[in-house]
PDBML (XML) file of the C-alpha atoms, coordinates in Angstrom:
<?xml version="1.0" encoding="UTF-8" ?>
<PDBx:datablock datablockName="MODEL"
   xmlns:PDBx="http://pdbml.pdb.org/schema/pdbx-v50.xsd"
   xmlns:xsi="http://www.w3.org/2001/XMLSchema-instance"
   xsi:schemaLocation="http://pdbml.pdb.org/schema/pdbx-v50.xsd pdbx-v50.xsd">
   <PDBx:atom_siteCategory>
      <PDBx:atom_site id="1">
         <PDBx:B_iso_or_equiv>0.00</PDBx:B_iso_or_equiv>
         <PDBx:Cartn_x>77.036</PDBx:Cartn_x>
         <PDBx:Cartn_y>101.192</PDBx:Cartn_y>
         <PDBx:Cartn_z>90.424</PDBx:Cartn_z>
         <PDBx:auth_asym_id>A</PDBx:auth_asym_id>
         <PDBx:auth_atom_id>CA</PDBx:auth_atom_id>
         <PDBx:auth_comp_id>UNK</PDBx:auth_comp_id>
         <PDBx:auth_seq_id>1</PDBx:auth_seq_id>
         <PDBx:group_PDB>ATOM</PDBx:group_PDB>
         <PDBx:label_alt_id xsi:nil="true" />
         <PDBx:label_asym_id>A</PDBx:label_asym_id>
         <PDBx:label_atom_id>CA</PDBx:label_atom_id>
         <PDBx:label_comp_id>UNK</PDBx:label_comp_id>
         <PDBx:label_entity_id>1</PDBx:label_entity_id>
         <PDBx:label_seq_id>1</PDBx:label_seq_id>
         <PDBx:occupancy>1.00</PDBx:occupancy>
         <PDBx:pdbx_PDB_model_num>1</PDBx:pdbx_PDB_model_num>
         <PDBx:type_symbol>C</PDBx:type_symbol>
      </PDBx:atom_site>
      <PDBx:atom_site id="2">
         <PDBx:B_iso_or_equiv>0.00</PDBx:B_iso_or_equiv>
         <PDBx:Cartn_x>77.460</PDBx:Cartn_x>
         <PDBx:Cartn_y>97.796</PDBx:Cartn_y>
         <PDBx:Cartn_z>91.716</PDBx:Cartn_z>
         <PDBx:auth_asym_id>A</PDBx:auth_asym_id>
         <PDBx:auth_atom_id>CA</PDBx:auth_atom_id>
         <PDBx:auth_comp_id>UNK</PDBx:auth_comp_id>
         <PDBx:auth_seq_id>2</PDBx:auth_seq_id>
         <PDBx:group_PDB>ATOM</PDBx:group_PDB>
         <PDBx:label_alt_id xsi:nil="true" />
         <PDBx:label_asym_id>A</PDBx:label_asym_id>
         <PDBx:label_atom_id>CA</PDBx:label_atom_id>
         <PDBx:label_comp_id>UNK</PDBx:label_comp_id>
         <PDBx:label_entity_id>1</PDBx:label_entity_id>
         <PDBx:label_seq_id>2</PDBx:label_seq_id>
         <PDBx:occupancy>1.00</PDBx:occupancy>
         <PDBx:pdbx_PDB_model_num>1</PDBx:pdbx_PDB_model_num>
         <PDBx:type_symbol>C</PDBx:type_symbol>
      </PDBx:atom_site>
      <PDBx:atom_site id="3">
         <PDBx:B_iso_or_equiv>0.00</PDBx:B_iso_or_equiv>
         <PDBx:Cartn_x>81.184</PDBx:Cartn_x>
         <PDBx:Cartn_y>97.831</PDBx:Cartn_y>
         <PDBx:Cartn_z>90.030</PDBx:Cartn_z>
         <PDBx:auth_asym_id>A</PDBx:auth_asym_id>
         <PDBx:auth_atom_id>CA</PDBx:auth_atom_id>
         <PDBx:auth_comp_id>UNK</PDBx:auth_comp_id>
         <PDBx:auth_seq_id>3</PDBx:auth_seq_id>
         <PDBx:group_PDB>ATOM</PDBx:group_PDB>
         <PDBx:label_alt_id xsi:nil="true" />
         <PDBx:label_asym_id>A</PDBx:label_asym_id>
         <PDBx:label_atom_id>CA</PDBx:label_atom_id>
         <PDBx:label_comp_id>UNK</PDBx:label_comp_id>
         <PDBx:label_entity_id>1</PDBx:label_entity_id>
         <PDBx:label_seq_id>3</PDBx:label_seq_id>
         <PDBx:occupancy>1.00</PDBx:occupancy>
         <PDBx:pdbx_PDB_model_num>1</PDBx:pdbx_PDB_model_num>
         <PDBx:type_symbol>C</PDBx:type_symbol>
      </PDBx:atom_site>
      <PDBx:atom_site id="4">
         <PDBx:B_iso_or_equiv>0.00</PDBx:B_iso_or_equiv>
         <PDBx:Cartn_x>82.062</PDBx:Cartn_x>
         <PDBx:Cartn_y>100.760</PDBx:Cartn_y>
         <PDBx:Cartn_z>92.560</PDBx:Cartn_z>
         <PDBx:auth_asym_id>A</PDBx:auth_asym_id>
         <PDBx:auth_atom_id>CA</PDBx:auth_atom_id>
         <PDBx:auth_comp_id>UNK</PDBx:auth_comp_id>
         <PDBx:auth_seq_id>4</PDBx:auth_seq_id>
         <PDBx:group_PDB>ATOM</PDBx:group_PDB>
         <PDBx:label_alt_id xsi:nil="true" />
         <PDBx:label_asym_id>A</PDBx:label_asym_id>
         <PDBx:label_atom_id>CA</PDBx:label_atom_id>
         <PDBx:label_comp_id>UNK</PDBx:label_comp_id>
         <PDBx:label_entity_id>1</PDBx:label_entity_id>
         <PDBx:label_seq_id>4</PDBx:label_seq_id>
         <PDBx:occupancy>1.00</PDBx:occupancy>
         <PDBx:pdbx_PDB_model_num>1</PDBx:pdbx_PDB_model_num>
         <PDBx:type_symbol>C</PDBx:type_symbol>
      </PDBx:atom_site>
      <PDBx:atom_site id="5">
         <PDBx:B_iso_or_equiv>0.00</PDBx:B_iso_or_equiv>
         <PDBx:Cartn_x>80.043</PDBx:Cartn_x>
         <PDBx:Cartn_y>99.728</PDBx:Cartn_y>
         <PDBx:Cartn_z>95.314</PDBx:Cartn_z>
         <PDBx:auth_asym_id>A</PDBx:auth_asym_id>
         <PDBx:auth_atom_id>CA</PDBx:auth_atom_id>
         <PDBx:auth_comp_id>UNK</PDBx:auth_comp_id>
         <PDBx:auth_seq_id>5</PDBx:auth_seq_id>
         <PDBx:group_PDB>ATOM</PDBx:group_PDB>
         <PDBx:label_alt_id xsi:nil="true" />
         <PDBx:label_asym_id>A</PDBx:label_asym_id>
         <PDBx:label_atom_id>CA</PDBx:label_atom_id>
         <PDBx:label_comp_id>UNK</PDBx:label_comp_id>
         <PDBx:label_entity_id>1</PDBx:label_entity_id>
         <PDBx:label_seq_id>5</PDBx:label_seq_id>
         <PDBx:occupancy>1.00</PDBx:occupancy>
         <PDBx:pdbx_PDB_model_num>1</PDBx:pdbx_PDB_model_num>
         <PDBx:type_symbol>C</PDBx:type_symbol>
      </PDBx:atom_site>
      <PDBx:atom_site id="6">
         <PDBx:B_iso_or_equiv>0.00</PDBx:B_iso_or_equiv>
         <PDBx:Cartn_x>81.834</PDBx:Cartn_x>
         <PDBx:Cartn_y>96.874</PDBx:Cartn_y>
         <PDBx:Cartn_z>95.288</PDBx:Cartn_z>
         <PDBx:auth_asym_id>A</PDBx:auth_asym_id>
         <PDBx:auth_atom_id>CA</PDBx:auth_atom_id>
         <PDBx:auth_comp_id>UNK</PDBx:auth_comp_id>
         <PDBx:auth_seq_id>6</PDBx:auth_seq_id>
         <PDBx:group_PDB>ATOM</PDBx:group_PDB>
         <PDBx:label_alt_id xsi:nil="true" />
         <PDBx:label_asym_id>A</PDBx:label_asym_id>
         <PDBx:label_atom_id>CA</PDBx:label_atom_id>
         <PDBx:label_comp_id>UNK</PDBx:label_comp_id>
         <PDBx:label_entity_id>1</PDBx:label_entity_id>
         <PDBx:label_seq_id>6</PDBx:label_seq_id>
         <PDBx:occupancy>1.00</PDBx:occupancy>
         <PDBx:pdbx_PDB_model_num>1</PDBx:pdbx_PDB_model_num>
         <PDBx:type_symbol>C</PDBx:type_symbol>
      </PDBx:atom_site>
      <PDBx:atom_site id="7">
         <PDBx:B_iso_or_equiv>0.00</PDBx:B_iso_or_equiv>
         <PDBx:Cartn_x>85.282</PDBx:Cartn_x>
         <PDBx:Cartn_y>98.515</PDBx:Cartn_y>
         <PDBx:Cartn_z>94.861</PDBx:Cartn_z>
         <PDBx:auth_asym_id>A</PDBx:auth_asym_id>
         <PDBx:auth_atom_id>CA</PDBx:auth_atom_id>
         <PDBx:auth_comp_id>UNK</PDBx:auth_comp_id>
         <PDBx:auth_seq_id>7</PDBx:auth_seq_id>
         <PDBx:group_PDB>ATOM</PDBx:group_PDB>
         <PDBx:label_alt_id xsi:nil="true" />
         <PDBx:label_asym_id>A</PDBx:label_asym_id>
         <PDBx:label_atom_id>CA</PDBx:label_atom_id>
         <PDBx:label_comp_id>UNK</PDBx:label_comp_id>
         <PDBx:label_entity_id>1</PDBx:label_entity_id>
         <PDBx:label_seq_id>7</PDBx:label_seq_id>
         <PDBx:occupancy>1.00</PDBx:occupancy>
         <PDBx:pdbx_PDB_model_num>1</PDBx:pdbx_PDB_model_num>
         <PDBx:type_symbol>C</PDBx:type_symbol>
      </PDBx:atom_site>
      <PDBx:atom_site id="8">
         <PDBx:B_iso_or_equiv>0.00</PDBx:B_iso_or_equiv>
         <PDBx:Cartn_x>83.887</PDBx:Cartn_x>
         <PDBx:Cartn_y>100.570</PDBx:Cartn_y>
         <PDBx:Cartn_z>98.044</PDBx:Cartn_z>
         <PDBx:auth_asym_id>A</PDBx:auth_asym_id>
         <PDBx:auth_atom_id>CA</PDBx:auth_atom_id>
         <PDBx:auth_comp_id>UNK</PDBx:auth_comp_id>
         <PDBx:auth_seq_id>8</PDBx:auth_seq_id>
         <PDBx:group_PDB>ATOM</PDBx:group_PDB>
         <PDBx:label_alt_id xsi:nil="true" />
         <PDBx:label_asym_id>A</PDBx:label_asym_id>
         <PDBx:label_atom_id>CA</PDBx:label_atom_id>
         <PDBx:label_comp_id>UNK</PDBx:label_comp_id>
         <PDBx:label_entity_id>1</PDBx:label_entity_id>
         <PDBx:label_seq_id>8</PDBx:label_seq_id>
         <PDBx:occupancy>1.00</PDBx:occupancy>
         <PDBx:pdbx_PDB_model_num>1</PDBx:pdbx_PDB_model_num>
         <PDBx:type_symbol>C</PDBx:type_symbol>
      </PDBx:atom_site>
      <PDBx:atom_site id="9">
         <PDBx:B_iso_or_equiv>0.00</PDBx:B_iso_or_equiv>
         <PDBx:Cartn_x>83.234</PDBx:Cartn_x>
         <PDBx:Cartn_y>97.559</PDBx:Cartn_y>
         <PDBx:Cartn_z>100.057</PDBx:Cartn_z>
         <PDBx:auth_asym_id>A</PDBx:auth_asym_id>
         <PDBx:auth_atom_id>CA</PDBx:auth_atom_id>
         <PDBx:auth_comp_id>UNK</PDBx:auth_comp_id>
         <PDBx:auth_seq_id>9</PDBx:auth_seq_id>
         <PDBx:group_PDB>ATOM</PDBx:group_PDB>
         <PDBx:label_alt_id xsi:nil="true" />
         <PDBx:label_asym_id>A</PDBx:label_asym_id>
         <PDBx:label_atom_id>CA</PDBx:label_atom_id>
         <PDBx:label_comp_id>UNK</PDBx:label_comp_id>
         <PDBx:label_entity_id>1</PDBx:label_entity_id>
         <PDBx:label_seq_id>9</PDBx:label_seq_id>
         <PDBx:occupancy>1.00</PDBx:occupancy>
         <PDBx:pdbx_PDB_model_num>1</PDBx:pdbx_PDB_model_num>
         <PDBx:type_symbol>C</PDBx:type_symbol>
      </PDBx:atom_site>
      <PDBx:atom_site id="10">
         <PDBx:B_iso_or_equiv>0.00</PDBx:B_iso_or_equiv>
         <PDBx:Cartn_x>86.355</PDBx:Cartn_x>
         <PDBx:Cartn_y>95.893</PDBx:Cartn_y>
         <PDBx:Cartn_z>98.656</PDBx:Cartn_z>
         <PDBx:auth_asym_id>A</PDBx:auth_asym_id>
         <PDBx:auth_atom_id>CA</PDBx:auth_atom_id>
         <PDBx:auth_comp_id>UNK</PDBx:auth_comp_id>
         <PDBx:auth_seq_id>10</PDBx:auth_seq_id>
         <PDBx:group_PDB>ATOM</PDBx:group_PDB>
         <PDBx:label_alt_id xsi:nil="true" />
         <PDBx:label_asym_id>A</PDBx:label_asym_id>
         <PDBx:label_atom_id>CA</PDBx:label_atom_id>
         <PDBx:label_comp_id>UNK</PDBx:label_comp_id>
         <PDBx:label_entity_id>1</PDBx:label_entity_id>
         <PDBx:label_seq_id>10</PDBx:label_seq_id>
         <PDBx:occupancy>1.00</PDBx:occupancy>
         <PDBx:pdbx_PDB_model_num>1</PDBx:pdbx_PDB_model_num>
         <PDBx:type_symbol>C</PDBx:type_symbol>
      </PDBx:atom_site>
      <PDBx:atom_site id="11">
         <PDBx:B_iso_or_equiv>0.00</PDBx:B_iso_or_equiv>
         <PDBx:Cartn_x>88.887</PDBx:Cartn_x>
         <PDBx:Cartn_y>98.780</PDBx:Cartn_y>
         <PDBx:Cartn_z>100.053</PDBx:Cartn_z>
         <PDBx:auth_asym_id>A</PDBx:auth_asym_id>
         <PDBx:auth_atom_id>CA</PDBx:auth_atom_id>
         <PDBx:auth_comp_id>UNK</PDBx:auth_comp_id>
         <PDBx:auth_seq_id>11</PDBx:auth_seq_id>
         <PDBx:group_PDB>ATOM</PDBx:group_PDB>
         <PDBx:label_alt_id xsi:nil="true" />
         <PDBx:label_asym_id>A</PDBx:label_asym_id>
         <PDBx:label_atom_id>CA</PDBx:label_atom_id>
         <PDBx:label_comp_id>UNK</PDBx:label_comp_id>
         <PDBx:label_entity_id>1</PDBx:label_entity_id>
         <PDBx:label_seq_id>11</PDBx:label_seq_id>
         <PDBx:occupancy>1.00</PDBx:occupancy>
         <PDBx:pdbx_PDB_model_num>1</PDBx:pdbx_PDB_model_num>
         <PDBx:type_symbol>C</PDBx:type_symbol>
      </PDBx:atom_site>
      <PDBx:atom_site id="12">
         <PDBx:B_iso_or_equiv>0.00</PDBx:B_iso_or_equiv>
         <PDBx:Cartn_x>86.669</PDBx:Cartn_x>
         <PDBx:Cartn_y>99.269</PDBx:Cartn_y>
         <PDBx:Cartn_z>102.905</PDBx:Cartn_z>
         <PDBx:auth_asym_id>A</PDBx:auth_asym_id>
         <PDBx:auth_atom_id>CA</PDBx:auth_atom_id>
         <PDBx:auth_comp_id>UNK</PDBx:auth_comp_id>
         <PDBx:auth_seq_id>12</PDBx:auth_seq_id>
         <PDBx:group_PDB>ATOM</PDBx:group_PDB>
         <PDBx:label_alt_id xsi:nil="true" />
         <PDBx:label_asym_id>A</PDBx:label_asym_id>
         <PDBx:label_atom_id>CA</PDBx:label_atom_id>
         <PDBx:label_comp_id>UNK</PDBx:label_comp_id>
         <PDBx:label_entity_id>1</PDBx:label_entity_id>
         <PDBx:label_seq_id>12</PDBx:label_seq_id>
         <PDBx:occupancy>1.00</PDBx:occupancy>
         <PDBx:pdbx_PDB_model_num>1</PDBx:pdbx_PDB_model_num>
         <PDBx:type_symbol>C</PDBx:type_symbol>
      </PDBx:atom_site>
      <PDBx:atom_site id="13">
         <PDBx:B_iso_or_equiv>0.00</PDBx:B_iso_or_equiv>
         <PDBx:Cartn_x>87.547</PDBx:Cartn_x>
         <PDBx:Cartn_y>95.644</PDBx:Cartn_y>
         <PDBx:Cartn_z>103.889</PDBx:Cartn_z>
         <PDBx:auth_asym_id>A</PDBx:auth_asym_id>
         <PDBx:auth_atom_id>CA</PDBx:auth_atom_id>
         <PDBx:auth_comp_id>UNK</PDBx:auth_comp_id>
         <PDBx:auth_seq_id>13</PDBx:auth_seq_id>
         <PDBx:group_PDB>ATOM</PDBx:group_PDB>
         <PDBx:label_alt_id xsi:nil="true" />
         <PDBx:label_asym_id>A</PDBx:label_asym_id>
         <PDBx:label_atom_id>CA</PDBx:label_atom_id>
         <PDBx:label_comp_id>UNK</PDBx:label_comp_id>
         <PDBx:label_entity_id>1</PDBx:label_entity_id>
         <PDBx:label_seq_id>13</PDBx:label_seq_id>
         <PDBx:occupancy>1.00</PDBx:occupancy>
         <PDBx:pdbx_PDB_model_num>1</PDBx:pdbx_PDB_model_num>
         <PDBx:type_symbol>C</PDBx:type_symbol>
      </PDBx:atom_site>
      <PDBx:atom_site id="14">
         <PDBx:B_iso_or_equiv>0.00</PDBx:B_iso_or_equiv>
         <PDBx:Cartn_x>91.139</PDBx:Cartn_x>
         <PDBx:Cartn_y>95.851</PDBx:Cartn_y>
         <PDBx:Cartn_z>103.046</PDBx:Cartn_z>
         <PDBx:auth_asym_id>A</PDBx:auth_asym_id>
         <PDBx:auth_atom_id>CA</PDBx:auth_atom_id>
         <PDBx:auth_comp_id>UNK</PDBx:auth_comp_id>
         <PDBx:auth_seq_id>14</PDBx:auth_seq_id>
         <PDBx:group_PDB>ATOM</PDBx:group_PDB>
         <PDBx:label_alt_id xsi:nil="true" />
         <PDBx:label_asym_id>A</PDBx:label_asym_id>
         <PDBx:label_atom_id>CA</PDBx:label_atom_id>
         <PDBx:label_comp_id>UNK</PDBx:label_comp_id>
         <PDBx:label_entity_id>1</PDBx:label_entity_id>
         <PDBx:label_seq_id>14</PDBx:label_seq_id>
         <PDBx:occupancy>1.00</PDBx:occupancy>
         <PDBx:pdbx_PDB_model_num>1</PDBx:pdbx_PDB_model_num>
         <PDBx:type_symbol>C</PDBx:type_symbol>
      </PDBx:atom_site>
      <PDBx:atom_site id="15">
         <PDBx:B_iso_or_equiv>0.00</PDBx:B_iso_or_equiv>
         <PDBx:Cartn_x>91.642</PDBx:Cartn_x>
         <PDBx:Cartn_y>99.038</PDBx:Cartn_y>
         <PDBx:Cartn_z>104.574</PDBx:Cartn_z>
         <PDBx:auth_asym_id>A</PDBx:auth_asym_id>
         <PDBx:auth_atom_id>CA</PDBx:auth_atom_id>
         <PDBx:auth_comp_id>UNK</PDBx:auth_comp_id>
         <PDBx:auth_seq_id>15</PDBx:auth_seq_id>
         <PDBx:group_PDB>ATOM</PDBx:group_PDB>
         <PDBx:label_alt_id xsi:nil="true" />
         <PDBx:label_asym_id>A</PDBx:label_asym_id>
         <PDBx:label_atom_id>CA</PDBx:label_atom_id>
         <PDBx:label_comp_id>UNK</PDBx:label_comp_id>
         <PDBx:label_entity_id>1</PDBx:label_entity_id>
         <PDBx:label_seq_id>15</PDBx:label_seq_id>
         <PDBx:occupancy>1.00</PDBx:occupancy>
         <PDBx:pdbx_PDB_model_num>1</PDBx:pdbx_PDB_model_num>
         <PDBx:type_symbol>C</PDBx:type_symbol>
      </PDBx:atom_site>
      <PDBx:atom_site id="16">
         <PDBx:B_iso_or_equiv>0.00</PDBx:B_iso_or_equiv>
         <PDBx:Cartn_x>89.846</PDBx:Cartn_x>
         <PDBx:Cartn_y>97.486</PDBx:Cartn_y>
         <PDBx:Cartn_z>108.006</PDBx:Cartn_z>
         <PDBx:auth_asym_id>A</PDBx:auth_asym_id>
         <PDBx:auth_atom_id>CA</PDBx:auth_atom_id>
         <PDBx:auth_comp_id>UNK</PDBx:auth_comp_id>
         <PDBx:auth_seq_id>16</PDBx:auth_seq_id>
         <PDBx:group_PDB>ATOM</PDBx:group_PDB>
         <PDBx:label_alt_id xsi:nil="true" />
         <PDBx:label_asym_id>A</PDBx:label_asym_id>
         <PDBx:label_atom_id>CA</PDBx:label_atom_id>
         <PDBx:label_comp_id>UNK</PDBx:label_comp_id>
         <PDBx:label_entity_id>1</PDBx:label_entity_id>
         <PDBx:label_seq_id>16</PDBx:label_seq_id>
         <PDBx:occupancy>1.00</PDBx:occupancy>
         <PDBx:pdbx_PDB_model_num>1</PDBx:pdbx_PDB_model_num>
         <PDBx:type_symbol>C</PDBx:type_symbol>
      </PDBx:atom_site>
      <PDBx:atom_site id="17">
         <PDBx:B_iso_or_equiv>0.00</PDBx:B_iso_or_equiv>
         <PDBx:Cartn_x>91.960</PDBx:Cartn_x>
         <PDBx:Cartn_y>94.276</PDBx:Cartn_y>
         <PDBx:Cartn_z>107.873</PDBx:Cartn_z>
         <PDBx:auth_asym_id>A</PDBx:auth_asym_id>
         <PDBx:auth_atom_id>CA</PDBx:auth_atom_id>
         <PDBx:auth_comp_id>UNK</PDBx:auth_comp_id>
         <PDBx:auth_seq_id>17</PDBx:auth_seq_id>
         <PDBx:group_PDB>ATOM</PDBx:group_PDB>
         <PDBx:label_alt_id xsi:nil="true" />
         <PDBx:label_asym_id>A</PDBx:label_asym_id>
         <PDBx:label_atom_id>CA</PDBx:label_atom_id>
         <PDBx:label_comp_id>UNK</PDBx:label_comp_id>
         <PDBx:label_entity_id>1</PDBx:label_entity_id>
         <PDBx:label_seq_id>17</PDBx:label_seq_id>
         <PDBx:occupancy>1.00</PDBx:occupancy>
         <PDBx:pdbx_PDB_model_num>1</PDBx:pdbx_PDB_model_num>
         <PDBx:type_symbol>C</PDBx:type_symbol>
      </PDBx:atom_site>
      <PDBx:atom_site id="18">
         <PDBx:B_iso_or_equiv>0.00</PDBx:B_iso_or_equiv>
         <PDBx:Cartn_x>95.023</PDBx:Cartn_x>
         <PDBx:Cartn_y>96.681</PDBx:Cartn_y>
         <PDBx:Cartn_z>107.403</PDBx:Cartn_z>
         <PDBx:auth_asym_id>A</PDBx:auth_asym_id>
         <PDBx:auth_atom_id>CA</PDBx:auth_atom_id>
         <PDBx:auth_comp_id>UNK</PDBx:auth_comp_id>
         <PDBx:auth_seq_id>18</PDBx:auth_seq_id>
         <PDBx:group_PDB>ATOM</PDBx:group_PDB>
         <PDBx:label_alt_id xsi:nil="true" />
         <PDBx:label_asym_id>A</PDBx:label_asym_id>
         <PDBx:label_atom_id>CA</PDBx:label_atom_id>
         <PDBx:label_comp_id>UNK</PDBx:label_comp_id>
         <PDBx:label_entity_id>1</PDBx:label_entity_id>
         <PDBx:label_seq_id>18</PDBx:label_seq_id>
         <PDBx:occupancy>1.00</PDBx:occupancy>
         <PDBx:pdbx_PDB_model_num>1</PDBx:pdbx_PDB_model_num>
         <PDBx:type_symbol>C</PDBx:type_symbol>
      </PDBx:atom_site>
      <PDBx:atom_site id="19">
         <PDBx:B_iso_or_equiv>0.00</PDBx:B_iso_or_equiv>
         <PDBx:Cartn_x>93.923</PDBx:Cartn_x>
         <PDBx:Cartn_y>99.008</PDBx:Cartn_y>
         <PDBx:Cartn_z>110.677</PDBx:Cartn_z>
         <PDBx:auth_asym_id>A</PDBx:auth_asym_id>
         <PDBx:auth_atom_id>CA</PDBx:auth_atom_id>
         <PDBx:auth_comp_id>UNK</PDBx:auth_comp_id>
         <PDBx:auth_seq_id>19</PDBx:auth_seq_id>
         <PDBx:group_PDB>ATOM</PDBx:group_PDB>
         <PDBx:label_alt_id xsi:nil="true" />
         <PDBx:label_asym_id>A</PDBx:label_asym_id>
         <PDBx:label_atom_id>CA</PDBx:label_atom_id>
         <PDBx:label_comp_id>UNK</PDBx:label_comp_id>
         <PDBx:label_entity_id>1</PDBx:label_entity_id>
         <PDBx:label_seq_id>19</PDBx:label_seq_id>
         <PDBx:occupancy>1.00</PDBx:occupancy>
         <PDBx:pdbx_PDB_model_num>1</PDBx:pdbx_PDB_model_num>
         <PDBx:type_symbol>C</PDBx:type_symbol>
      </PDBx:atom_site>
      <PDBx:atom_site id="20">
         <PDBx:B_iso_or_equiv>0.00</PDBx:B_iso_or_equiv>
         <PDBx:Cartn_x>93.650</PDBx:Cartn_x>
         <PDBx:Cartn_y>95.503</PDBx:Cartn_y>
         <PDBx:Cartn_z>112.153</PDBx:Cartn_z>
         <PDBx:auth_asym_id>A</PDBx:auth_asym_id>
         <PDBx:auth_atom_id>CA</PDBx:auth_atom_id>
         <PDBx:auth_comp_id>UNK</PDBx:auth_comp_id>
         <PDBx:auth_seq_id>20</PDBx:auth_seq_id>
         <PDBx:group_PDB>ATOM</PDBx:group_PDB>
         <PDBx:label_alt_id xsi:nil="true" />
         <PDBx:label_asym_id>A</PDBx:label_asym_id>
         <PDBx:label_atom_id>CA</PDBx:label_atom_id>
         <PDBx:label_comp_id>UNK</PDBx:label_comp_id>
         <PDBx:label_entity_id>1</PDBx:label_entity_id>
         <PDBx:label_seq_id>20</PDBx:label_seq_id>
         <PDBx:occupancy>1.00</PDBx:occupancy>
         <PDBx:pdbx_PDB_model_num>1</PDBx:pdbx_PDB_model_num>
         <PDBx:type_symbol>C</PDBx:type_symbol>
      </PDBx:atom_site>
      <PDBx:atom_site id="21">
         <PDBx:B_iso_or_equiv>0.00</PDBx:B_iso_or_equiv>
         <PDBx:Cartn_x>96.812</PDBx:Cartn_x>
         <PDBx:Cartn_y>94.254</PDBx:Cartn_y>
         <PDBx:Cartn_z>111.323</PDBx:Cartn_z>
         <PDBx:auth_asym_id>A</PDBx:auth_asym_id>
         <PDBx:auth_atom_id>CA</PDBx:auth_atom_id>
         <PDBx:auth_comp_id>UNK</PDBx:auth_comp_id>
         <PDBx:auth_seq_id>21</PDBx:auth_seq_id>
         <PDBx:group_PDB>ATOM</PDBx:group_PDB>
         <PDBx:label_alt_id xsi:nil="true" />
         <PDBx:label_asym_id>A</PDBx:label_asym_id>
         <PDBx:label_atom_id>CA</PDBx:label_atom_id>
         <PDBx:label_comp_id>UNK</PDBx:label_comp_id>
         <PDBx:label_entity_id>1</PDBx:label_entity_id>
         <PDBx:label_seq_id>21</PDBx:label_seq_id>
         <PDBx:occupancy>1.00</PDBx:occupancy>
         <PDBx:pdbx_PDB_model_num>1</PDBx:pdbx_PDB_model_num>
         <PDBx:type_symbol>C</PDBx:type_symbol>
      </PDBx:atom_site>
      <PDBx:atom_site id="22">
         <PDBx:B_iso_or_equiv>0.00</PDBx:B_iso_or_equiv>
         <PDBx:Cartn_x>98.850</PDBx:Cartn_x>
         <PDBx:Cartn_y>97.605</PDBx:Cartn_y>
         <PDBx:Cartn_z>111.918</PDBx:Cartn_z>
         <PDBx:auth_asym_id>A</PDBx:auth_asym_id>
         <PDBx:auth_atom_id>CA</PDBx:auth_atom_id>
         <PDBx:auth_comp_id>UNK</PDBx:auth_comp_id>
         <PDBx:auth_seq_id>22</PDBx:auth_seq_id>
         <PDBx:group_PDB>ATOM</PDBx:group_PDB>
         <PDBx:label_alt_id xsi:nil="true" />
         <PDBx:label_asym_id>A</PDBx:label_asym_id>
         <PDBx:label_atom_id>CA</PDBx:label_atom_id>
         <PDBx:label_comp_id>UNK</PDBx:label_comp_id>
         <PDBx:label_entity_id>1</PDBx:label_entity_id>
         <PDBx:label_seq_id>22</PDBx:label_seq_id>
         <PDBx:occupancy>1.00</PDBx:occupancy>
         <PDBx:pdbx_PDB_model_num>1</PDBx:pdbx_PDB_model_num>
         <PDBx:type_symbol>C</PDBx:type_symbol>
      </PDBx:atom_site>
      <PDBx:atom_site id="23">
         <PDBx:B_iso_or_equiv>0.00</PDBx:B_iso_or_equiv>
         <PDBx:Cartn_x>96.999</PDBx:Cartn_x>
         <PDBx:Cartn_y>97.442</PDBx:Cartn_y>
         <PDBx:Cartn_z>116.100</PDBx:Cartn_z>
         <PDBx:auth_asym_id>A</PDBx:auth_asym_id>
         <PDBx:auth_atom_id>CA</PDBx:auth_atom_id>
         <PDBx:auth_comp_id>UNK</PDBx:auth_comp_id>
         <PDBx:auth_seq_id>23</PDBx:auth_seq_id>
         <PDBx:group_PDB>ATOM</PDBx:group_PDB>
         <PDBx:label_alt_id xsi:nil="true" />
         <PDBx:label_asym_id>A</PDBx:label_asym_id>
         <PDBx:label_atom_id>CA</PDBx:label_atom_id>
         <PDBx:label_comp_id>UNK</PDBx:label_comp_id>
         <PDBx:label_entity_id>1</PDBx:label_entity_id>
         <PDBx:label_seq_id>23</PDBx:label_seq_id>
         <PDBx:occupancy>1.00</PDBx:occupancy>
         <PDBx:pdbx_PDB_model_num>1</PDBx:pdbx_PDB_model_num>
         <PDBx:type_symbol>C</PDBx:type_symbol>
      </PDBx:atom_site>
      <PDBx:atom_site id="24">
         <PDBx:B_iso_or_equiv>0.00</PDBx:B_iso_or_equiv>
         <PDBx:Cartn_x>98.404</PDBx:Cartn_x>
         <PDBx:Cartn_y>94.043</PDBx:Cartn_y>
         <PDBx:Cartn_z>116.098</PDBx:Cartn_z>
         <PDBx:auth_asym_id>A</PDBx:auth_asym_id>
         <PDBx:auth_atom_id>CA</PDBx:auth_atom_id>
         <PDBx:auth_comp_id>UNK</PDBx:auth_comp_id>
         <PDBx:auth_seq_id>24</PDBx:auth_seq_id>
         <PDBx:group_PDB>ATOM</PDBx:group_PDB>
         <PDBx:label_alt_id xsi:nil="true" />
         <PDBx:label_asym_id>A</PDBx:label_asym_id>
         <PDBx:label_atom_id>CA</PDBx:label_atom_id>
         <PDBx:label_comp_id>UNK</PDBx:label_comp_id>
         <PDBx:label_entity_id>1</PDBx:label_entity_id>
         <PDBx:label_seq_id>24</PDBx:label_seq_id>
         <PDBx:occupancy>1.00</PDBx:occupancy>
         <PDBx:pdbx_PDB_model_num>1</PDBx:pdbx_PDB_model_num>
         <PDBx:type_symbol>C</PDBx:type_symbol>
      </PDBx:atom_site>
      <PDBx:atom_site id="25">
         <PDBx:B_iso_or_equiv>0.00</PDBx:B_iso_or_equiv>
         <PDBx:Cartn_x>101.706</PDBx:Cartn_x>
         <PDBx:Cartn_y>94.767</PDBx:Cartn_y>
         <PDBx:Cartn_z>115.154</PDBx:Cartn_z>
         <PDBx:auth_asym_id>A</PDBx:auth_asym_id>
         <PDBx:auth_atom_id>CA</PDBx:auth_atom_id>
         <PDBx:auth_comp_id>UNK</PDBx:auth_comp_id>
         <PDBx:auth_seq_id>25</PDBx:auth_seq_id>
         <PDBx:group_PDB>ATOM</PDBx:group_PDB>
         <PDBx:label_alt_id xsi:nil="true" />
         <PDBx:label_asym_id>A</PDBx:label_asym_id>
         <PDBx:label_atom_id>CA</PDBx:label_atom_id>
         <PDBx:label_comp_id>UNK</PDBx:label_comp_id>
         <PDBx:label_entity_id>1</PDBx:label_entity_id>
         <PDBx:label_seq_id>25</PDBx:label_seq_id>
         <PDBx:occupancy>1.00</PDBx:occupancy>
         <PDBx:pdbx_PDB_model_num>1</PDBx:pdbx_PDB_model_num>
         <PDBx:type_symbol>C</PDBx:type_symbol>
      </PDBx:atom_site>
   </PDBx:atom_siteCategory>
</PDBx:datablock>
C-alpha cells in the first residue's frame, strides 16, 4: 500500500509539474 500510494503521489507530482510546464510553454 504505501509502495503504490507512493507511486500515486509520485505520478501525481510529475504529471502536475508536466501540466505546469506544458502552460508555460
Amino acid at each position: 500500500v504505501a509502495v503504490f500510494v507512493a507511486a500515486v503521489g509520485f505520478a501525481g507530482v510529475v504529471g502536475g509539474m508536466l501540466r505546469r510546464q506544458g502552460t508555460a510553454v
